[in-house]
C-alpha atoms as a PDB file:
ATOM      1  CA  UNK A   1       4.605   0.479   0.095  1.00  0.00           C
ATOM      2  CA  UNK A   2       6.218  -3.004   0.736  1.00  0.00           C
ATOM      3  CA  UNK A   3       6.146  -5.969   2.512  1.00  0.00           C
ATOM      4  CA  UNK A   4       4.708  -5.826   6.455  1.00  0.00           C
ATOM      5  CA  UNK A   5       3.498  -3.180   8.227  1.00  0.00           C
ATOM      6  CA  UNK A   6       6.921  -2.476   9.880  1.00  0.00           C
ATOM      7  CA  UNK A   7       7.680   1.095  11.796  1.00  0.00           C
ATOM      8  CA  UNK A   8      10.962   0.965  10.058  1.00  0.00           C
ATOM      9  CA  UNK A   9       9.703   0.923   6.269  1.00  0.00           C
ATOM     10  CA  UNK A  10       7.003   3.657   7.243  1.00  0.00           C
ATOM     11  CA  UNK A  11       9.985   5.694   8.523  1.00  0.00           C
ATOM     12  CA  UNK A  12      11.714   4.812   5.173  1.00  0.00           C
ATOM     13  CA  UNK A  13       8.733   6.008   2.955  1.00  0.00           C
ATOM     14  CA  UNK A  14       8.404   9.412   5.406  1.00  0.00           C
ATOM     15  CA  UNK A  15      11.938  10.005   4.538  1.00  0.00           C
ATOM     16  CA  UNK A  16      12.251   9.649   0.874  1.00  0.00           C
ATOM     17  CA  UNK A  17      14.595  11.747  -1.114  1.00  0.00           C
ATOM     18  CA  UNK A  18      12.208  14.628  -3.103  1.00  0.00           C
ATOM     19  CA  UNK A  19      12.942  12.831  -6.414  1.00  0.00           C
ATOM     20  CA  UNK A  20      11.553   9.444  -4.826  1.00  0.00           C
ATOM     21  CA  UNK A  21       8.403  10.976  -3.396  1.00  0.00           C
ATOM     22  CA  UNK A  22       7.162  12.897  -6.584  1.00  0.00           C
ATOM     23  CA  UNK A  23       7.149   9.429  -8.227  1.00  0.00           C
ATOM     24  CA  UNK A  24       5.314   8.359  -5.061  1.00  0.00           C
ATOM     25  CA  UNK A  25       3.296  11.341  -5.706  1.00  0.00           C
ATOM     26  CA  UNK A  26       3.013  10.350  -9.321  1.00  0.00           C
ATOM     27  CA  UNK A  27       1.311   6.991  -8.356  1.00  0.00           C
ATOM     28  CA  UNK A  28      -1.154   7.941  -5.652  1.00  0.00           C
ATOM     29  CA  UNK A  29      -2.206  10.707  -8.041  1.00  0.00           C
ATOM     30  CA  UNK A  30      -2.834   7.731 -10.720  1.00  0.00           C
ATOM     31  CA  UNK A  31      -4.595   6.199  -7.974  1.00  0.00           C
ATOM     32  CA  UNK A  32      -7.148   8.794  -7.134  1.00  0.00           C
ATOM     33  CA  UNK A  33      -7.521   9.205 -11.200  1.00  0.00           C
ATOM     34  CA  UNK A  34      -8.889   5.552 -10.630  1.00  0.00           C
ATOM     35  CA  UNK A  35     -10.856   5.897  -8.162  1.00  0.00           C
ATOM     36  CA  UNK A  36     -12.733   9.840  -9.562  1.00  0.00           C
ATOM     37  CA  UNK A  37     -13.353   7.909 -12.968  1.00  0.00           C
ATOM     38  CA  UNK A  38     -14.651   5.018 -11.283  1.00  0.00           C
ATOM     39  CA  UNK A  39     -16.807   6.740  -8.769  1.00  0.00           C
ATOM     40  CA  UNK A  40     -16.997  10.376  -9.296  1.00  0.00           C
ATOM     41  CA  UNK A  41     -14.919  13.340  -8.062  1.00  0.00           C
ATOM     42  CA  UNK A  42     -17.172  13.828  -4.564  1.00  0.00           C
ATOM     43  CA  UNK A  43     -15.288  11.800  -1.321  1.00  0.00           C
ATOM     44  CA  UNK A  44     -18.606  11.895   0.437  1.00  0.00           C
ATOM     45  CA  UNK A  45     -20.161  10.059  -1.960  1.00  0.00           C
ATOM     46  CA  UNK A  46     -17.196   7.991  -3.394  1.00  0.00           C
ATOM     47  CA  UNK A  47     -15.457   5.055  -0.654  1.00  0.00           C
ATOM     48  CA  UNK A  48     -12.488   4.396  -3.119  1.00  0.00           C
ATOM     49  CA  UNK A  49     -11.715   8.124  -3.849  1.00  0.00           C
ATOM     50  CA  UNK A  50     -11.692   8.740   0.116  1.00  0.00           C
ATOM     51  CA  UNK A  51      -9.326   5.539   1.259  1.00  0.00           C
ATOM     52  CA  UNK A  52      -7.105   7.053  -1.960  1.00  0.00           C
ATOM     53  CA  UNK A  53      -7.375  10.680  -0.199  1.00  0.00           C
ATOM     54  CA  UNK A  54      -6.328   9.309   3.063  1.00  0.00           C
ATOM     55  CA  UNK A  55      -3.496   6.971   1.654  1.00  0.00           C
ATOM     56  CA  UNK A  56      -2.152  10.383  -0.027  1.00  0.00           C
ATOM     57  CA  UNK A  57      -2.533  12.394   3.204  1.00  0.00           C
ATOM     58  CA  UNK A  58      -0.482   9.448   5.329  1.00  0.00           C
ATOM     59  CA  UNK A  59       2.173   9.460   2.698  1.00  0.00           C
ATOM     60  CA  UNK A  60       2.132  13.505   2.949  1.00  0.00           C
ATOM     61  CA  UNK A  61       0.881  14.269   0.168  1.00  0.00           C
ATOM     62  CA  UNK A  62      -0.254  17.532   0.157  1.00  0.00           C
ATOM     63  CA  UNK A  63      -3.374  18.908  -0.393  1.00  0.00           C
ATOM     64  CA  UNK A  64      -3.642  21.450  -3.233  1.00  0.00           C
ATOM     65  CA  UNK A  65      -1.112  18.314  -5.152  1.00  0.00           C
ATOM     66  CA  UNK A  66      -4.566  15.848  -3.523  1.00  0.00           C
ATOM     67  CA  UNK A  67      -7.103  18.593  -5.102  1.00  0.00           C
ATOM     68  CA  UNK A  68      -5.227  19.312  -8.438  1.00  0.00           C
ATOM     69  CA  UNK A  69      -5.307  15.639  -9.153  1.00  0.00           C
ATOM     70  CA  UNK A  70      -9.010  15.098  -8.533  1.00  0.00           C
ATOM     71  CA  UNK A  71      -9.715  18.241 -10.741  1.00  0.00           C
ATOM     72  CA  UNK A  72      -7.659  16.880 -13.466  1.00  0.00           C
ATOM     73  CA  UNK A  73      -8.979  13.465 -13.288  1.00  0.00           C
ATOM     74  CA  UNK A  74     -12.905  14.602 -13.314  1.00  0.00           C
ATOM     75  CA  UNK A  75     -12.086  17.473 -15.997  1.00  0.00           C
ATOM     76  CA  UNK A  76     -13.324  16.782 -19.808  1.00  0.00           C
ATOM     77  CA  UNK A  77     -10.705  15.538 -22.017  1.00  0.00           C
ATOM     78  CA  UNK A  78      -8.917  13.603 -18.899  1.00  0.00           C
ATOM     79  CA  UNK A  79      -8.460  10.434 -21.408  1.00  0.00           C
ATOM     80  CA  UNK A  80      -6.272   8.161 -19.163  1.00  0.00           C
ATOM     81  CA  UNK A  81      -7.166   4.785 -19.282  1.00  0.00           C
ATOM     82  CA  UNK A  82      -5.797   2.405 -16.309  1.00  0.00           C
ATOM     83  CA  UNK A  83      -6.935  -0.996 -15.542  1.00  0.00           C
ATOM     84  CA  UNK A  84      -5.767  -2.801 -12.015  1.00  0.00           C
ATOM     85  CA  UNK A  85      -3.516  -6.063 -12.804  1.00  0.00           C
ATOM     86  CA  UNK A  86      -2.437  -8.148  -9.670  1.00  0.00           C
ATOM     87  CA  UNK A  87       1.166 -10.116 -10.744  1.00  0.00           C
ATOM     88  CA  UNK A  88       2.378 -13.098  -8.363  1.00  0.00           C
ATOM     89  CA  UNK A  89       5.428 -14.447  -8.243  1.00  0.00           C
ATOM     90  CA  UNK A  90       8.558 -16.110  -6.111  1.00  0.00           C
ATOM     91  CA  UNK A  91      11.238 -14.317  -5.153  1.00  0.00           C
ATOM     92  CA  UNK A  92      14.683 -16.244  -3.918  1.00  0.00           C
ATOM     93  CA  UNK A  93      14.412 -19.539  -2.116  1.00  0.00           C
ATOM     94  CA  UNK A  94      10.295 -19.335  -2.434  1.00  0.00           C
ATOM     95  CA  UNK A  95       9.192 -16.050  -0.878  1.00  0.00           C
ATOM     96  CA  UNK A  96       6.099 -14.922  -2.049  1.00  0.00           C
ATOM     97  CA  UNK A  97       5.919 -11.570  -4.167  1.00  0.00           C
ATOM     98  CA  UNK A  98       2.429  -9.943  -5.134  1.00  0.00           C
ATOM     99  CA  UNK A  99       2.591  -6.960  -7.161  1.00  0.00           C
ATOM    100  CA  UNK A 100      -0.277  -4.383  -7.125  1.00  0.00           C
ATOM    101  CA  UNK A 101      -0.583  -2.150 -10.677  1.00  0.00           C
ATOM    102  CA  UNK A 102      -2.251   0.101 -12.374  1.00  0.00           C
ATOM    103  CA  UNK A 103      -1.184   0.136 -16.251  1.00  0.00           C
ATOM    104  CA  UNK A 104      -2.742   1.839 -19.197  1.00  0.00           C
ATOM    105  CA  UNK A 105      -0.248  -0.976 -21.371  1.00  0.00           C
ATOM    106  CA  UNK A 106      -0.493  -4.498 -20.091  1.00  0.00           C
ATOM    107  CA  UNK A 107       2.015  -6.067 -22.858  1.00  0.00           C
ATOM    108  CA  UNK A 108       4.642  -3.681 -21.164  1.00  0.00           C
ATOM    109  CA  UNK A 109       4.094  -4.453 -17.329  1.00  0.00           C
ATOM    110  CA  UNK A 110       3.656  -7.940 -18.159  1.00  0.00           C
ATOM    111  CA  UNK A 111       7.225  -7.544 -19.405  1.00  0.00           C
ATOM    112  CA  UNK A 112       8.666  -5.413 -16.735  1.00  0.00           C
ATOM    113  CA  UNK A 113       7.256  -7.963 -14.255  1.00  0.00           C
ATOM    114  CA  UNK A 114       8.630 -10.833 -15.833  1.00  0.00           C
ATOM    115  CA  UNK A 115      12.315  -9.461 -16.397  1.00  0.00           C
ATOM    116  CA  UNK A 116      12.642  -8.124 -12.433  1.00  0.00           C
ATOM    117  CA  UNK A 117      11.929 -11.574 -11.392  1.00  0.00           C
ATOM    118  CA  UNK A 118      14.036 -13.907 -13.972  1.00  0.00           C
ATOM    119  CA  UNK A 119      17.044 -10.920 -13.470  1.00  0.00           C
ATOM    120  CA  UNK A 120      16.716 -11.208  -9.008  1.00  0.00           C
ATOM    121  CA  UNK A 121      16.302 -14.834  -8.622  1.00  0.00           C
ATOM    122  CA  UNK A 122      12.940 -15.778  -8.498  1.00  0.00           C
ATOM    123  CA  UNK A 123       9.912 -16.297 -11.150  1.00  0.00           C
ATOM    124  CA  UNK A 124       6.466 -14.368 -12.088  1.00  0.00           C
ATOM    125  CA  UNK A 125       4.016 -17.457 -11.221  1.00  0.00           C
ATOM    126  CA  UNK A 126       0.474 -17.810 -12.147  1.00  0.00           C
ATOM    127  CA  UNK A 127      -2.448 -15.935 -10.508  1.00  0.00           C
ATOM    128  CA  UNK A 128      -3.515 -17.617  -6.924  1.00  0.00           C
ATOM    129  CA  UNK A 129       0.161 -19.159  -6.997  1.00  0.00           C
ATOM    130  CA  UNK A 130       1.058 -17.132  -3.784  1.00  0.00           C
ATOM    131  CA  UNK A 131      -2.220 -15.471  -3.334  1.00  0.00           C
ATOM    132  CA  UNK A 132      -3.351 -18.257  -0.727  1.00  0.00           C
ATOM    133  CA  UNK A 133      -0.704 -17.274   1.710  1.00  0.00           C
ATOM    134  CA  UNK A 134      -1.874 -14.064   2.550  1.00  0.00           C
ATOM    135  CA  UNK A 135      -5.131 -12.343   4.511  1.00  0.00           C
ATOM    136  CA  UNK A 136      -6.246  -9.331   3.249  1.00  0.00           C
ATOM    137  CA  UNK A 137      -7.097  -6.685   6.023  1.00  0.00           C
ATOM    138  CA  UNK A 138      -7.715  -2.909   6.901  1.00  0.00           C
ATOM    139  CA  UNK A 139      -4.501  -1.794   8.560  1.00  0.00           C
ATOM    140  CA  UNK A 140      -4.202   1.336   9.911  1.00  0.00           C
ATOM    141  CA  UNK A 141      -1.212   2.894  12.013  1.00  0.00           C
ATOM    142  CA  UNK A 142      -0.790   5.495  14.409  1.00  0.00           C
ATOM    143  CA  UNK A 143       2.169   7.035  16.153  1.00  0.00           C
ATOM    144  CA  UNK A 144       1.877   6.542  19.845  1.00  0.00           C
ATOM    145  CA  UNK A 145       3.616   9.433  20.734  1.00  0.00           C
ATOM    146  CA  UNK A 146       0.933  11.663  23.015  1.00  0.00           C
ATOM    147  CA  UNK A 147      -1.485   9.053  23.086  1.00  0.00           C
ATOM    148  CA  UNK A 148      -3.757   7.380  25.391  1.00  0.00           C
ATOM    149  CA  UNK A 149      -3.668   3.646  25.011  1.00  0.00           C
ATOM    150  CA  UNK A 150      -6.676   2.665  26.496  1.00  0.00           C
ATOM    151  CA  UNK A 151      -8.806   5.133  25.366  1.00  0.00           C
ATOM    152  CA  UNK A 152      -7.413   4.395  21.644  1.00  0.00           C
ATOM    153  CA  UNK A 153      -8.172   0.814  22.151  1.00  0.00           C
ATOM    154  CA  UNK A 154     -11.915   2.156  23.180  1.00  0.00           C
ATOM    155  CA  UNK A 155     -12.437   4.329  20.245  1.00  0.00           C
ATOM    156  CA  UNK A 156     -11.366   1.870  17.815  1.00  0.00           C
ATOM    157  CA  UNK A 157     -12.959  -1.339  18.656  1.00  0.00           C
ATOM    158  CA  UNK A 158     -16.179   0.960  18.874  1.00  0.00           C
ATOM    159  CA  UNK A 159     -15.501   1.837  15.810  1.00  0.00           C
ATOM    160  CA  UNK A 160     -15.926  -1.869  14.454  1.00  0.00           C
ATOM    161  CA  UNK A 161     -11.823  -2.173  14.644  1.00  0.00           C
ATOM    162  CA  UNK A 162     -10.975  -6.282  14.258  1.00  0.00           C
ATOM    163  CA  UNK A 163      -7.863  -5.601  17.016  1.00  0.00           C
ATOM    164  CA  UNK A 164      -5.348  -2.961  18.155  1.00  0.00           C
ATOM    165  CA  UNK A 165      -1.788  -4.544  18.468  1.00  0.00           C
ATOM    166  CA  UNK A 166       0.658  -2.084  20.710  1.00  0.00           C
ATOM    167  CA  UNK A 167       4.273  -1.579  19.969  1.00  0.00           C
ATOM    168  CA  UNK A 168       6.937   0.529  20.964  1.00  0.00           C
ATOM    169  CA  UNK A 169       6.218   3.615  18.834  1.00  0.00           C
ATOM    170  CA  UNK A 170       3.279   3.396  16.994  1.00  0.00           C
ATOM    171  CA  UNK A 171      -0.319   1.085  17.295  1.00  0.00           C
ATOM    172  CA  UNK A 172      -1.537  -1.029  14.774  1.00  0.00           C
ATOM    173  CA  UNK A 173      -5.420  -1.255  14.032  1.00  0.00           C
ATOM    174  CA  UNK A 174      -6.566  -4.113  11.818  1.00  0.00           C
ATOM    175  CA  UNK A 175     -10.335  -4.390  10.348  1.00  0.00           C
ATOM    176  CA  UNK A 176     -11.898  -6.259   7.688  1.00  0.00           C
ATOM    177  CA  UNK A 177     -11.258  -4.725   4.293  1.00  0.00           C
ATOM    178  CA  UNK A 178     -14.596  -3.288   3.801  1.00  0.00           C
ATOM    179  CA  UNK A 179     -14.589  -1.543   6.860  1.00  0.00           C
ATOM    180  CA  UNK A 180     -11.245  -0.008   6.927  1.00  0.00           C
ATOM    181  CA  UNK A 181     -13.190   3.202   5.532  1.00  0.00           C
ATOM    182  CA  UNK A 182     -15.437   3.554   8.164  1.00  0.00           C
ATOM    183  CA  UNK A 183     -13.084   2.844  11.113  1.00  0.00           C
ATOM    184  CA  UNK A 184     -10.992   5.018   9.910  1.00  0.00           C
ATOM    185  CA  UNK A 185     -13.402   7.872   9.124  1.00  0.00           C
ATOM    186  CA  UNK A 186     -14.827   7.617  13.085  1.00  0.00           C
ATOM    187  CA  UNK A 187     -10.780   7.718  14.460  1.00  0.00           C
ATOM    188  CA  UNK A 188     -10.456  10.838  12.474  1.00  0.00           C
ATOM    189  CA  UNK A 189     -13.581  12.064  13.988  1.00  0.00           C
ATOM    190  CA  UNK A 190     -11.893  11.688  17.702  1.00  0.00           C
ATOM    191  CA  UNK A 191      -8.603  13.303  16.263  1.00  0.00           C
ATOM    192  CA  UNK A 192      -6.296  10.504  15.397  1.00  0.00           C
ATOM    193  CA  UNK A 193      -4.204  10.971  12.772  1.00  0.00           C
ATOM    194  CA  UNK A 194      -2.442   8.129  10.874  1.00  0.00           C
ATOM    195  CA  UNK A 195       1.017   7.313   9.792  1.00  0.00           C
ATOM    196  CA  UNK A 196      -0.701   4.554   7.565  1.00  0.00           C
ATOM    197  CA  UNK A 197      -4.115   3.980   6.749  1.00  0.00           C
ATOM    198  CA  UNK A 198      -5.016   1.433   3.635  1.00  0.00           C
ATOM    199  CA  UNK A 199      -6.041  -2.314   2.622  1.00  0.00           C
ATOM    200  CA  UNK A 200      -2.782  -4.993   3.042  1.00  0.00           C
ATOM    201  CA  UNK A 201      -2.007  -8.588   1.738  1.00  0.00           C
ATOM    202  CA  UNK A 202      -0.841  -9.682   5.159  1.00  0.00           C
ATOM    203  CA  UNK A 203       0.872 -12.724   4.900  1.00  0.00           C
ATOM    204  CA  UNK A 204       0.034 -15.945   6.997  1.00  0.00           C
ATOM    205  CA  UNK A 205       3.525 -17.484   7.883  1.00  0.00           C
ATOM    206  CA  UNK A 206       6.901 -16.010   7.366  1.00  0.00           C
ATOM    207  CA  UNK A 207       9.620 -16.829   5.129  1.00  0.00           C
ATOM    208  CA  UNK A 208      13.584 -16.082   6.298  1.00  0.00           C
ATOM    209  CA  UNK A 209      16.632 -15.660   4.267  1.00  0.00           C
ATOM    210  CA  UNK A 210      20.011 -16.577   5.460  1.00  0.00           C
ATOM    211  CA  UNK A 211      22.553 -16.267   2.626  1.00  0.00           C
ATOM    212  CA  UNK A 212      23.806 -12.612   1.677  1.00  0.00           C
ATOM    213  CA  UNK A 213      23.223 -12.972  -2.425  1.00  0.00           C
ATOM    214  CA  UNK A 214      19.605 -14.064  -1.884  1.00  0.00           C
ATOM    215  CA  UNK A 215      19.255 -10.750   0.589  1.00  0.00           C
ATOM    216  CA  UNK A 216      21.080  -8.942  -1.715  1.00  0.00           C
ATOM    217  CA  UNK A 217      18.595 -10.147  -5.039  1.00  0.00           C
ATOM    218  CA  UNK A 218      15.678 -10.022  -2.685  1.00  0.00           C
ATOM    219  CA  UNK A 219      16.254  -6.186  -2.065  1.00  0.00           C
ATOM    220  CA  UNK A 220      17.103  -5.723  -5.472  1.00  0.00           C
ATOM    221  CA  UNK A 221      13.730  -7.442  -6.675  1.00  0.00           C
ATOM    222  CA  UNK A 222      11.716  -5.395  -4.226  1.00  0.00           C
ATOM    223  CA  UNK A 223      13.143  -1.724  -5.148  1.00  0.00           C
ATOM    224  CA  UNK A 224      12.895  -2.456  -9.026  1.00  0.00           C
ATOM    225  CA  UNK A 225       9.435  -3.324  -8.514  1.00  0.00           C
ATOM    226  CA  UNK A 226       8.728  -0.167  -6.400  1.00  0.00           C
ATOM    227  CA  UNK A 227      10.628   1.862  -8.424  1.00  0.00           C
ATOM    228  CA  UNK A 228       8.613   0.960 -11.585  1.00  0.00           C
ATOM    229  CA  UNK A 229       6.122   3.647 -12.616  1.00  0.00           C
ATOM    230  CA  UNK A 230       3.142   0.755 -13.194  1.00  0.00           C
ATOM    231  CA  UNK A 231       3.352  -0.573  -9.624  1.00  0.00           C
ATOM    232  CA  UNK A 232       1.545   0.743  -6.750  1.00  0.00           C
ATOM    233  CA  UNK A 233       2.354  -1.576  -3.748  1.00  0.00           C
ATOM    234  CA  UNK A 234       4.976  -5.146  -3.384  1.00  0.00           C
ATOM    235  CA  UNK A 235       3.595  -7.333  -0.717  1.00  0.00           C
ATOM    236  CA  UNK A 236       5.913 -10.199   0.612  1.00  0.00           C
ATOM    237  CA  UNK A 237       6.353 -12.724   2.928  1.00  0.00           C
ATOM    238  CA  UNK A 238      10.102 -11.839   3.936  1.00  0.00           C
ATOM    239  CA  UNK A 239      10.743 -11.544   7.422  1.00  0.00           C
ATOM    240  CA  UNK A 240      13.342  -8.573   6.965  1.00  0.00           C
ATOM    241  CA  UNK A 241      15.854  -8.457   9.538  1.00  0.00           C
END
């Protein structure tokens, strides 16, 4: 759930260990908690509770663990609080870190936040410190594998799609972030399914890293952010090589 929308990090996330994707699990369950509480149990009705669903389903979640989750969160007695807290920071030599959470302790990710990025070489900044340097948009990804290009192109700009980019193995749909739900509700209608499918911080210019130790800390930063139970996504500017 990290940086650009690379075919080599989705591949990474596919291919988790089991230990790594029940605490992915853990976090898009926590996610769809959000989004029941906030707008009901019923996808039909609720936008946030279906872009959760369909985040789950591209990471494979699966669907009794998608159902279960729901149940639990609209259920009486279902007292977990979460609020959303967006953290933005530097990472070594300047690259720009936001952190998307969802914490029922703010005192405590605050902290966590903090020590990742004093202990890897950068600093937690200010909010709109890095947030400038980024678009938000609707990206959605599909494997090309059996697929027509130019009648995906079709369906999706009919479907209000913003632009298709083509690569070697999968295609990459971009829409504005409030219509990323609909576009991707009418592909699913023609039988797409996606490898991805969920709102980015895309950022505007690149930044590159030359020296080993600031690779080194900047992987470092990255996985103890993703690994911490409190963070949902780590958008950056790194162009990894």
């Amino acid at each position: 759930m990290s940086g650009h929308s690379k075919w080599a990090t989705i591949k990474r996330k596919k291919g988790e260990t089991d230990a790594k994707r029940g605490k992915i699990f853990t976090k898009l369950g926590r996610e769809i908690a959000v989004a029941v509480k906030s707008g009901g149990s019923d996808p039909g009705s609720n936008t946030k509770l279906r872009d959760a669903i369909a985040k789950a389903k591209a990471n494979n979640m699966p669907n009794d663990t998608i159902t279960r989750s729901i149940k639990k969160a609209a259920g009486e007695g279902s007292g977990d609080s979460y609020e959303n807290i967006i953290y933005e920071g530097y990472g070594p030599c300047g690259v720009a870190v936001i952190v998307e959470t969802l914490t029922d302790n703010r005192n405590r990710t605050a902290g966590d936040m903090r020590h990742y990025f004093d202990k890897f070489g950068g600093n937690l900044g200010t909010s709109g410190c890095v947030m400038f340097m980024f678009d938000q948009k609707g990206v959605i990804v599909i494997e090309s594998d059996g697929i027509d290009e130019e009648k995906l192109m079709n369906d999706a700009i009919e479907a209000g799609a913003d632009d298709v980019a083509v690569e070697a193995e999968y295609f990459e749909i971009t829409t504005h972030p409030n219509d990323l739900s609909k576009v991707r509700d009418a592909l699913e209608g023609c039988g797409y399914t996606f490898a991805e499918a969920e709102v980015q911080y895309i950022p505007q210019t690149d930044a590159t890293l030359t020296d080993e130790k600031d690779i080194l800390m900047m992987n470092k930063l990255i996985d103890h952010l993703e690994d911490n139970d409190d963070v949902q996504a780590v958008w950056h500017n790194w162009a990894e090589s």
